[in-house]
N, C-alpha and C. Protein backbone atom coordinates (compact mmCIF):
# COMPACT_ATOMS: atom_id res chain seq x y z
N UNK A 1 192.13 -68.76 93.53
CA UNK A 1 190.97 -67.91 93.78
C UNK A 1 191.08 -67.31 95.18
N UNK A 2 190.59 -66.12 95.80
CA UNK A 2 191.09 -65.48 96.76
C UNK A 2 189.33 -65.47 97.34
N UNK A 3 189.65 -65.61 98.48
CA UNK A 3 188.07 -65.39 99.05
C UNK A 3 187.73 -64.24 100.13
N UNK A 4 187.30 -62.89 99.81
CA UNK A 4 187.17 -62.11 100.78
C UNK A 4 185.70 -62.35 101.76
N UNK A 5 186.15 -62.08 102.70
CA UNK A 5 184.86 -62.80 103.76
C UNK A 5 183.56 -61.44 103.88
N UNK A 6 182.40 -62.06 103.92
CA UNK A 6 181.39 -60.76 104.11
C UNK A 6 181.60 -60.42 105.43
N UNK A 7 182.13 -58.85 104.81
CA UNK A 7 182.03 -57.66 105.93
C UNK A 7 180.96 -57.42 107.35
N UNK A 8 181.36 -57.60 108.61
CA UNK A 8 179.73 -57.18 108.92
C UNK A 8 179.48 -55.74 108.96
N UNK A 9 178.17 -55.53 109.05
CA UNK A 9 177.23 -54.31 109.45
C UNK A 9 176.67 -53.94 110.59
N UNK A 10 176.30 -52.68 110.91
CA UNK A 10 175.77 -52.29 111.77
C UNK A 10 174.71 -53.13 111.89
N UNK A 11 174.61 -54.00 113.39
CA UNK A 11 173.13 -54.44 113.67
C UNK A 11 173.29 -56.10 113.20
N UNK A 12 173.93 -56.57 112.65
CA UNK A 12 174.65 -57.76 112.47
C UNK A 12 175.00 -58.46 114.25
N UNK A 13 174.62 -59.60 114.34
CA UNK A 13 175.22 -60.11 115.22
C UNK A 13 176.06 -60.95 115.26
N UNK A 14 177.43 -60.45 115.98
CA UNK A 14 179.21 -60.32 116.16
C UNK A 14 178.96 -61.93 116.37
N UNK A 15 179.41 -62.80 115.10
CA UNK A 15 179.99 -64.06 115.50
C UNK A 15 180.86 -64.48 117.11
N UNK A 16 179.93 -65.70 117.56
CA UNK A 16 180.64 -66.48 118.51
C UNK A 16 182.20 -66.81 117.93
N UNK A 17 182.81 -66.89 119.25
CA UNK A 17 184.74 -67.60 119.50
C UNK A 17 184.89 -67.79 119.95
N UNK A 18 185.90 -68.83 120.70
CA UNK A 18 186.52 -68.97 121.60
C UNK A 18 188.09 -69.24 121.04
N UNK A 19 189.01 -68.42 121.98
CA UNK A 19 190.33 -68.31 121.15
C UNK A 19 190.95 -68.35 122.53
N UNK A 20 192.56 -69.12 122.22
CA UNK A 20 193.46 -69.15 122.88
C UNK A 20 194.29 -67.59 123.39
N UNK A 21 194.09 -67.08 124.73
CA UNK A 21 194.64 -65.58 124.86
C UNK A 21 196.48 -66.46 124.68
N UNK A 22 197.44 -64.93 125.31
CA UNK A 22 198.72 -65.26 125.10
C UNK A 22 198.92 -65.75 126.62
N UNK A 23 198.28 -65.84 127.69
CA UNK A 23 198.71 -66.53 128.57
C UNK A 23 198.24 -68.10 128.58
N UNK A 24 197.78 -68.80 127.98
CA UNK A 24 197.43 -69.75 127.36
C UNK A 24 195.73 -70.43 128.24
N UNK A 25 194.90 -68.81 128.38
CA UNK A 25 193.54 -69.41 128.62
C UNK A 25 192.87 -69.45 127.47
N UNK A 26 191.62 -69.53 127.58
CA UNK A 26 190.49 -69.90 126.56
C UNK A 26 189.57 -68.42 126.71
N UNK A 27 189.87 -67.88 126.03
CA UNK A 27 188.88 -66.72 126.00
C UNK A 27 187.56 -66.75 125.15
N UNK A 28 186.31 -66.57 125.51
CA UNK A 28 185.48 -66.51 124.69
C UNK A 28 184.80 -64.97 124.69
N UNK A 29 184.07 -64.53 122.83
CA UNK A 29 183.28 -63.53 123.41
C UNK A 29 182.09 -63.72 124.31
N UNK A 30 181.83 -64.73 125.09
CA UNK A 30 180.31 -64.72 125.37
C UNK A 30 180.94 -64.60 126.72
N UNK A 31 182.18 -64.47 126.99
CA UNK A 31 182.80 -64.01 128.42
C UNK A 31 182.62 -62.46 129.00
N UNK A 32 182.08 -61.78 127.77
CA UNK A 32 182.10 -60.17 127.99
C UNK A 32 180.62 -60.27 127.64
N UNK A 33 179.61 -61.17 127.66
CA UNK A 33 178.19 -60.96 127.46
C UNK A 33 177.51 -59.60 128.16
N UNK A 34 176.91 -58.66 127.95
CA UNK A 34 176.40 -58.01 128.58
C UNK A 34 177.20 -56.29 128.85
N UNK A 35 178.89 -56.59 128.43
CA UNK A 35 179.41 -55.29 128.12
C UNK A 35 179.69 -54.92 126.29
N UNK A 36 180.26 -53.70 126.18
CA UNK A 36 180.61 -53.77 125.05
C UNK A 36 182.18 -53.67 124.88
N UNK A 37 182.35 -54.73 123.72
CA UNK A 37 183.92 -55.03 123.46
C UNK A 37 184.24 -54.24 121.89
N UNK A 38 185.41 -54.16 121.98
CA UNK A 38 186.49 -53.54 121.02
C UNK A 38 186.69 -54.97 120.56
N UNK A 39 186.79 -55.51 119.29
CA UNK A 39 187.45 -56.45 118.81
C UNK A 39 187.97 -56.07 117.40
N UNK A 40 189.51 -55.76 117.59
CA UNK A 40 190.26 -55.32 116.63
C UNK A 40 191.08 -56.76 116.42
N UNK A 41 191.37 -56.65 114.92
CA UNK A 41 192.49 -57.91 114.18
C UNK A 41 193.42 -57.03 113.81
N UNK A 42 194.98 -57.59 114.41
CA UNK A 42 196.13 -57.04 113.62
C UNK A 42 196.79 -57.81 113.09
N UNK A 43 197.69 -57.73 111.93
CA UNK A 43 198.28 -58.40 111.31
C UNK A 43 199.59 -59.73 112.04
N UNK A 44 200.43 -59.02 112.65
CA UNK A 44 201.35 -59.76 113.15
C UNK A 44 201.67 -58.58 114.10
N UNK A 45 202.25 -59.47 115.44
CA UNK A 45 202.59 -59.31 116.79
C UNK A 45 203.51 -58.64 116.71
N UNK A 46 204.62 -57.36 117.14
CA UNK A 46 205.97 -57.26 116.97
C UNK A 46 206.37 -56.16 115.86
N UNK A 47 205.34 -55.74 114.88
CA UNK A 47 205.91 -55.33 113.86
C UNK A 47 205.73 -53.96 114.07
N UNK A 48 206.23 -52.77 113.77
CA UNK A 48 206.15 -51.73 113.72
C UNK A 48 204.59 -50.90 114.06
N UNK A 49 204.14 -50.83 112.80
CA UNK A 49 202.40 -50.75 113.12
C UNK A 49 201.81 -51.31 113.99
N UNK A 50 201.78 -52.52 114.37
CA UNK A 50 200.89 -53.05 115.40
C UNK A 50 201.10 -52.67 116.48
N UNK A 51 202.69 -52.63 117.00
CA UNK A 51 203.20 -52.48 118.21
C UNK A 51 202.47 -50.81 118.23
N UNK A 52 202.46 -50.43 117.56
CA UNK A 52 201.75 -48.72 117.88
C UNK A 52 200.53 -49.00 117.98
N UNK A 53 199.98 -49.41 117.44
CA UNK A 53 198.28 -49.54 117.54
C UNK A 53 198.25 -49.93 118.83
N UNK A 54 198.71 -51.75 118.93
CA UNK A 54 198.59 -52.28 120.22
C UNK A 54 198.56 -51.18 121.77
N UNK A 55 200.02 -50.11 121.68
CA UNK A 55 200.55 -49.40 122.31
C UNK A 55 199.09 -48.03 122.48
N UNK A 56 198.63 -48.08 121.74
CA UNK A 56 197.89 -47.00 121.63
C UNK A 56 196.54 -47.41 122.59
N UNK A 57 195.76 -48.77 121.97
CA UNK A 57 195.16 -49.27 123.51
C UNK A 57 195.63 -49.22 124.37
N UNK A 58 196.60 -49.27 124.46
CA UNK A 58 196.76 -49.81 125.87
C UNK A 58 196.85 -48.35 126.66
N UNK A 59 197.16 -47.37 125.80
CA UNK A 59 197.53 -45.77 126.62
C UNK A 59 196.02 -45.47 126.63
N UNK A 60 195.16 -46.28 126.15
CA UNK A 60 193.71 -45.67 126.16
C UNK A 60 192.55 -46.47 127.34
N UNK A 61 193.16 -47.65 127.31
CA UNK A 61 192.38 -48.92 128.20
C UNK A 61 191.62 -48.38 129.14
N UNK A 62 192.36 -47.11 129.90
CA UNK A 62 191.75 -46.62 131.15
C UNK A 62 190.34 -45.92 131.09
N UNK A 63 190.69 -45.24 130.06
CA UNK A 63 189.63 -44.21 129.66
C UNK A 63 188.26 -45.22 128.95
N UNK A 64 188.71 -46.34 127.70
CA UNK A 64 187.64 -47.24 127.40
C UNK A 64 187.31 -48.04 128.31
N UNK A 65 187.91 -48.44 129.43
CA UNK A 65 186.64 -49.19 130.27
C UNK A 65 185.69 -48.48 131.18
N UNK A 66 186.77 -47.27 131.54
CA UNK A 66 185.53 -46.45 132.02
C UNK A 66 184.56 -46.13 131.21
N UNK A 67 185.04 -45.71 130.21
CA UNK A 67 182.98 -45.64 129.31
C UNK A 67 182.47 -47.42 129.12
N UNK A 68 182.87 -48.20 129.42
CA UNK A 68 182.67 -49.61 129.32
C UNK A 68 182.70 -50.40 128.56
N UNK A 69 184.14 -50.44 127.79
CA UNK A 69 184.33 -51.20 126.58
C UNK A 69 185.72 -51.93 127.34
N UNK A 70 185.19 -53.40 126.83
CA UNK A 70 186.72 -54.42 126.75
C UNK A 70 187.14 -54.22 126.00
N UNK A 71 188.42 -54.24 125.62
CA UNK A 71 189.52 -54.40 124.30
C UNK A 71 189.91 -56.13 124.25
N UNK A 72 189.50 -56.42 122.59
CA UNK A 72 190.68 -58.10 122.82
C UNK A 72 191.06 -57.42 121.28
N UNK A 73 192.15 -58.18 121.14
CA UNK A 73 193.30 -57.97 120.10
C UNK A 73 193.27 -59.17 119.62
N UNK A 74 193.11 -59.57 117.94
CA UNK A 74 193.54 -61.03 117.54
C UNK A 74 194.50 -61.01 116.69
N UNK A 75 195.25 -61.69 116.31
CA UNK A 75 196.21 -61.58 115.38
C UNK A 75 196.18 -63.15 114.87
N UNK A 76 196.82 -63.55 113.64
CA UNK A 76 197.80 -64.95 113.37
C UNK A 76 198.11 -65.55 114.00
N UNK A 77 199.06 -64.66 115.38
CA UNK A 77 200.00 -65.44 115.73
C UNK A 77 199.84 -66.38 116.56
N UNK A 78 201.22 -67.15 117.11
CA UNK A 78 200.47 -68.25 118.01
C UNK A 78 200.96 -67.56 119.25
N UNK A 79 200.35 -68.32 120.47
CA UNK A 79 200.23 -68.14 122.36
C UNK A 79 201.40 -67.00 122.29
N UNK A 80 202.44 -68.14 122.48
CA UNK A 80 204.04 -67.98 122.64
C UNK A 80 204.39 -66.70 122.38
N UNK A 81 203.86 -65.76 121.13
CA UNK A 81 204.36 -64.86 119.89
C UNK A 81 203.69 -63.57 120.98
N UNK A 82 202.09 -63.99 121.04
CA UNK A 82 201.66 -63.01 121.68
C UNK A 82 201.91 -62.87 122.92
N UNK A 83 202.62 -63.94 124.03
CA UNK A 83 202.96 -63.32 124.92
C UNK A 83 204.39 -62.67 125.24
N UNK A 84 205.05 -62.66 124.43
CA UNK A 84 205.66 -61.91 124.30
C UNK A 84 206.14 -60.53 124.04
N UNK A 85 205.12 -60.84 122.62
CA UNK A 85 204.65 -59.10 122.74
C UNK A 85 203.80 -58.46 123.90
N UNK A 86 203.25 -59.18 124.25
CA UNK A 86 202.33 -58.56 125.56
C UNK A 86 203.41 -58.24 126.95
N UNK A 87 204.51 -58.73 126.91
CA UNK A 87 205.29 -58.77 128.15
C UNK A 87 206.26 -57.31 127.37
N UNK A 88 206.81 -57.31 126.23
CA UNK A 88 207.55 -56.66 125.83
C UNK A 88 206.75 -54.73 125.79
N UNK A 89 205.88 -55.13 125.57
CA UNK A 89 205.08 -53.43 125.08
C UNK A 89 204.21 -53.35 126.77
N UNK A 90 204.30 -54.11 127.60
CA UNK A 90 203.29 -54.24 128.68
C UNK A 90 202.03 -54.10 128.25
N UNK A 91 201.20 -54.86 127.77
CA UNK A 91 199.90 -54.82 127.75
C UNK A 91 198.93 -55.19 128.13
N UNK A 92 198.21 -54.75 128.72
CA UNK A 92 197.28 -54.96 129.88
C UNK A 92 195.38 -55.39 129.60
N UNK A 93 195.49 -55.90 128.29
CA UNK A 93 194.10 -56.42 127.54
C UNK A 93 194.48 -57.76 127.22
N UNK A 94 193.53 -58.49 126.72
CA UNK A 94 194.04 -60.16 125.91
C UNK A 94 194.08 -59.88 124.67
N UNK A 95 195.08 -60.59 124.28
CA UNK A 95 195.84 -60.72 123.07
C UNK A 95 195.37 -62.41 122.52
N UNK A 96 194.38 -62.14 121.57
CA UNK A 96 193.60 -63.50 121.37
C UNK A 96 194.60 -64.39 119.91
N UNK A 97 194.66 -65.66 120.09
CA UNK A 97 195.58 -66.31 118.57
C UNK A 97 194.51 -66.64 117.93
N UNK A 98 194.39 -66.86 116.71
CA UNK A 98 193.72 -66.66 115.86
C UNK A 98 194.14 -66.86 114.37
N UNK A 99 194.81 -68.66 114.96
CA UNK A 99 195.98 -68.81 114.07
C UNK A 99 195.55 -69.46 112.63
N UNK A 100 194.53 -69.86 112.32
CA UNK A 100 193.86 -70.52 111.50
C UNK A 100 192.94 -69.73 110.17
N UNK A 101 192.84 -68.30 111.11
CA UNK A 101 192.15 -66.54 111.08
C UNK A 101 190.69 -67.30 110.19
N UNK A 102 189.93 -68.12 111.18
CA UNK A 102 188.65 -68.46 110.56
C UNK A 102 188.21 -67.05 111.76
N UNK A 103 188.13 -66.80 112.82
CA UNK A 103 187.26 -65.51 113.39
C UNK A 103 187.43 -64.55 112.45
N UNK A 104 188.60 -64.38 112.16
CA UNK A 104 189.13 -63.54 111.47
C UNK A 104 187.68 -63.24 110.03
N UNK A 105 188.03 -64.57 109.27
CA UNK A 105 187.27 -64.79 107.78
C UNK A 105 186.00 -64.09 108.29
N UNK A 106 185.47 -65.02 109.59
CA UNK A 106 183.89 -64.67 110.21
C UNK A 106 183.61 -63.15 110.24
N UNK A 107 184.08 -62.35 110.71
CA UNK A 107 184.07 -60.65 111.12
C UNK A 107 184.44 -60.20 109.80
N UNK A 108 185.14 -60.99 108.72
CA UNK A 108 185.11 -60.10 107.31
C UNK A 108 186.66 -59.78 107.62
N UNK A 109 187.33 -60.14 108.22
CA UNK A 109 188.93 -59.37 108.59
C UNK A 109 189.64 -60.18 107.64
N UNK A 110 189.63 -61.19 106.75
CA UNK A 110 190.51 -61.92 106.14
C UNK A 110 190.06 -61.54 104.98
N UNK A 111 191.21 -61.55 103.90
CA UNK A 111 190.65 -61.39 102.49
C UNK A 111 191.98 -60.62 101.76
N UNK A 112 191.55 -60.16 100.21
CA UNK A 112 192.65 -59.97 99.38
C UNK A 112 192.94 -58.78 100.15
N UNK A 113 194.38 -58.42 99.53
CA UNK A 113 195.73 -57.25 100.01
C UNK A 113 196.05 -57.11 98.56
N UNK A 114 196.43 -55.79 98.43
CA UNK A 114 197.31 -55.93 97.62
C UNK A 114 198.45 -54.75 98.29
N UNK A 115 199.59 -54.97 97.85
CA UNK A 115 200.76 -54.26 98.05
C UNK A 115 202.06 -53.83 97.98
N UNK A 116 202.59 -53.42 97.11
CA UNK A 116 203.41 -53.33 96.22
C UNK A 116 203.01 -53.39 94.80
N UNK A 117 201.77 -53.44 94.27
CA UNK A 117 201.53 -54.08 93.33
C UNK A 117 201.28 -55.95 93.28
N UNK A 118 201.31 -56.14 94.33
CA UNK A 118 201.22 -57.77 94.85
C UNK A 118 200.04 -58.11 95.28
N UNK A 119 198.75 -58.76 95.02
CA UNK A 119 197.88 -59.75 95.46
C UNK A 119 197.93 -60.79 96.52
N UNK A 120 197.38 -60.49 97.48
CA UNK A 120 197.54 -62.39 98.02
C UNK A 120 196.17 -62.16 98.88
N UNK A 121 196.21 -63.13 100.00
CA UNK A 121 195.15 -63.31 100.88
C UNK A 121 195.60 -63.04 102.09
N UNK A 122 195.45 -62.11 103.06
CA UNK A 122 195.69 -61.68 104.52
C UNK A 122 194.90 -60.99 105.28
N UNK A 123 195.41 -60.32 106.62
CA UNK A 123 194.12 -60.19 107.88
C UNK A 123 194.47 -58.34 107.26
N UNK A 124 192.89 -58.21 106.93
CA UNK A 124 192.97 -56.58 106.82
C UNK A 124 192.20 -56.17 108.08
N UNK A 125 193.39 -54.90 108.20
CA UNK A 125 193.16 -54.68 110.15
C UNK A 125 191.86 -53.93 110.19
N UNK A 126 190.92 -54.10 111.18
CA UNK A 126 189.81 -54.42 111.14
C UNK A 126 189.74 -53.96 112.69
N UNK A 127 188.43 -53.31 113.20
CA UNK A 127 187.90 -52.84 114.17
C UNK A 127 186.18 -53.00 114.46
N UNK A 128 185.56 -53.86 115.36
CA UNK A 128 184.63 -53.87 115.73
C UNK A 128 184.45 -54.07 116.68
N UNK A 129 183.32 -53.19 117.10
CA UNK A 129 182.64 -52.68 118.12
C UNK A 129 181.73 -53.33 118.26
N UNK A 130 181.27 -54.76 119.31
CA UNK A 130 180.13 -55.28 119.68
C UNK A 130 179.43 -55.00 121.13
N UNK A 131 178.34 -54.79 120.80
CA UNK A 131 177.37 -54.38 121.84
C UNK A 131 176.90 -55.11 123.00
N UNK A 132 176.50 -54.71 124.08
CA UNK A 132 176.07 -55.60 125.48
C UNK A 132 175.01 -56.54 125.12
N UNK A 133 173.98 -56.19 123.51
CA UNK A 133 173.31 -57.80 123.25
C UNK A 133 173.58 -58.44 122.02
N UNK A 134 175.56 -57.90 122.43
CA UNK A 134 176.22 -59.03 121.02
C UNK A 134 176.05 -58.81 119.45
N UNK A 135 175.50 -57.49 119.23
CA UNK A 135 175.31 -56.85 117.56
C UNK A 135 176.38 -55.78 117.42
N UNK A 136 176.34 -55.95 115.99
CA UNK A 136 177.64 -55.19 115.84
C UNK A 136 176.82 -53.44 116.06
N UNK A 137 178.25 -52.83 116.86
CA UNK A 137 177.98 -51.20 116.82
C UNK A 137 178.13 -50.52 115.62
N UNK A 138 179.54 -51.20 115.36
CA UNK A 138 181.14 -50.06 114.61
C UNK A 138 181.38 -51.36 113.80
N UNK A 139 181.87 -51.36 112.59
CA UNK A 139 182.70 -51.67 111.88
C UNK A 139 183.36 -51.42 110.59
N UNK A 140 184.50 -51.02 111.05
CA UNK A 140 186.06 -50.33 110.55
C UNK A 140 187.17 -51.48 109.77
N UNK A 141 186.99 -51.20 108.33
CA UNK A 141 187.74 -51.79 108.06
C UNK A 141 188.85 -51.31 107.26
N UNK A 142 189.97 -51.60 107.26
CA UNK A 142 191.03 -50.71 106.39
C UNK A 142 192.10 -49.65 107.46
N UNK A 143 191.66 -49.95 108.39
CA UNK A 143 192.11 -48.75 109.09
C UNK A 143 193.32 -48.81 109.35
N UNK A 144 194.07 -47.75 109.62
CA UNK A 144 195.37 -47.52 109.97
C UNK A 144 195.68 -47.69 111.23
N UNK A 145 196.97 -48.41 111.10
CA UNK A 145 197.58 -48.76 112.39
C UNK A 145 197.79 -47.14 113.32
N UNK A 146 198.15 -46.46 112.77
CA UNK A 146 198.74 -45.12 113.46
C UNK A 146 197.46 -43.89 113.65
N UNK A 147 197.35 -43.49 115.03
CA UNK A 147 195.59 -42.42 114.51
C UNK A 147 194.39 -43.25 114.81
N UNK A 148 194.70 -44.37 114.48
CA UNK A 148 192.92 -45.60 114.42
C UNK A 148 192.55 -45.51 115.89
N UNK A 149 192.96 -45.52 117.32
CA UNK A 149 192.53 -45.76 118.49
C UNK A 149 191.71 -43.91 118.69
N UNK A 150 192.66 -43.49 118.17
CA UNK A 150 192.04 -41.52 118.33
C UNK A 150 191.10 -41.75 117.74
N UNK A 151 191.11 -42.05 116.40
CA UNK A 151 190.17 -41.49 115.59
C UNK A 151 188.15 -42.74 116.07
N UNK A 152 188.79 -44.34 116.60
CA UNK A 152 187.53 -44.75 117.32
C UNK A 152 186.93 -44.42 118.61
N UNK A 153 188.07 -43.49 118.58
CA UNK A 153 187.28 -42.92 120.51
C UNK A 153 186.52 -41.89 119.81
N UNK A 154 186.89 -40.79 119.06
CA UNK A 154 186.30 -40.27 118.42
C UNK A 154 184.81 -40.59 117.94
N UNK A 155 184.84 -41.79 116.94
CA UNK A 155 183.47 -42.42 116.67
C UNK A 155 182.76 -42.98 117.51
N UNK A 156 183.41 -43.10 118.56
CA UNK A 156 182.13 -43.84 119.72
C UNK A 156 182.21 -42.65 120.46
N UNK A 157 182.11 -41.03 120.23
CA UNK A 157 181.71 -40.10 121.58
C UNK A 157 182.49 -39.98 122.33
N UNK A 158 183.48 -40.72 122.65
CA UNK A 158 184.70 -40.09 123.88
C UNK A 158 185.21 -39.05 123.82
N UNK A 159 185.37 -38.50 122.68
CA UNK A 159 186.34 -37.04 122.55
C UNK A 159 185.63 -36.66 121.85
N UNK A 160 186.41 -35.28 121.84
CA UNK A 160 185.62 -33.83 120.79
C UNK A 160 186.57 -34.18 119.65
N UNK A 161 185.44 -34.31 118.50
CA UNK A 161 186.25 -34.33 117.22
C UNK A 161 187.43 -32.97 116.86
């Protein structure tokens, strides 16, 4: 039996975490209390798509904290995996593990795939936007690795469509 997790909604308030970043601190969201964070799930560290997505924050970081958004990134993987990728692509946000992907289940990011014609259970990449009193803004699910950072600056007002 495959269990897809309930999605959140606008106005929903963004489940508590605390997750291991890739330099091996303890990150929690209640560490960004009071700003608003980007909390995107990618599949795995390294792989083609992500490394662009990832890459794509990070060419954007400057511009989202000036309008005042943190970026954290969660993935599967473990510490080790993500700091690597974080040293390899230089990335300059936390890269949260999330190896168990219960945050994951929590935010609705875990659940069926299919692909190839194949079924199973995995992290569908997923974008939310939580607010300075911790409710959800934005949430994006399905989205494409390639385009997705344009197209959420877009939805939060940064650029001209």
């Amino acid at each position: 039996m495959t269990t897809t997790a309930q999605r959140l909604a606008v106005g929903d308030t963004a489940p508590a975490f605390t997750l291991t970043a890739a330099d091996g601190s303890s990150v929690s969201l209640s560490d960004y209390a009071g700003r608003k964070v980007v909390v995107y799930f990618y599949p795995a560290a390294m792989t083609p798509g992500c490394t662009k997505q990832a890459c794509d924050f990070r060419d954007s970081l400057d511009s989202l904290t000036a309008a005042g958004y943190q970026v954290l990134g969660l993935s599967p993987d473990a510490p080790a995996k993500l700091a690597k990728f974080t040293d390899k692509e230089a990335l300059t946000f936390p890269l949260l593990a999330d190896e168990d992907h219960a945050v994951a289940a929590a935010y609705g990011a875990w659940g069926e795939k299919k692909n190839y014609g194949r079924t199973y259970e995995g992290l569908i990449r997923s974008t939310i936007v939580v607010g300075e009193d911790g409710t959800v803004e934005l949430a994006q699910y399905n989205v494409r690795a390639t385009g997705h950072v344009a197209k959420l600056r877009r939805d939060l007002g940064l650029d001209a469509a």
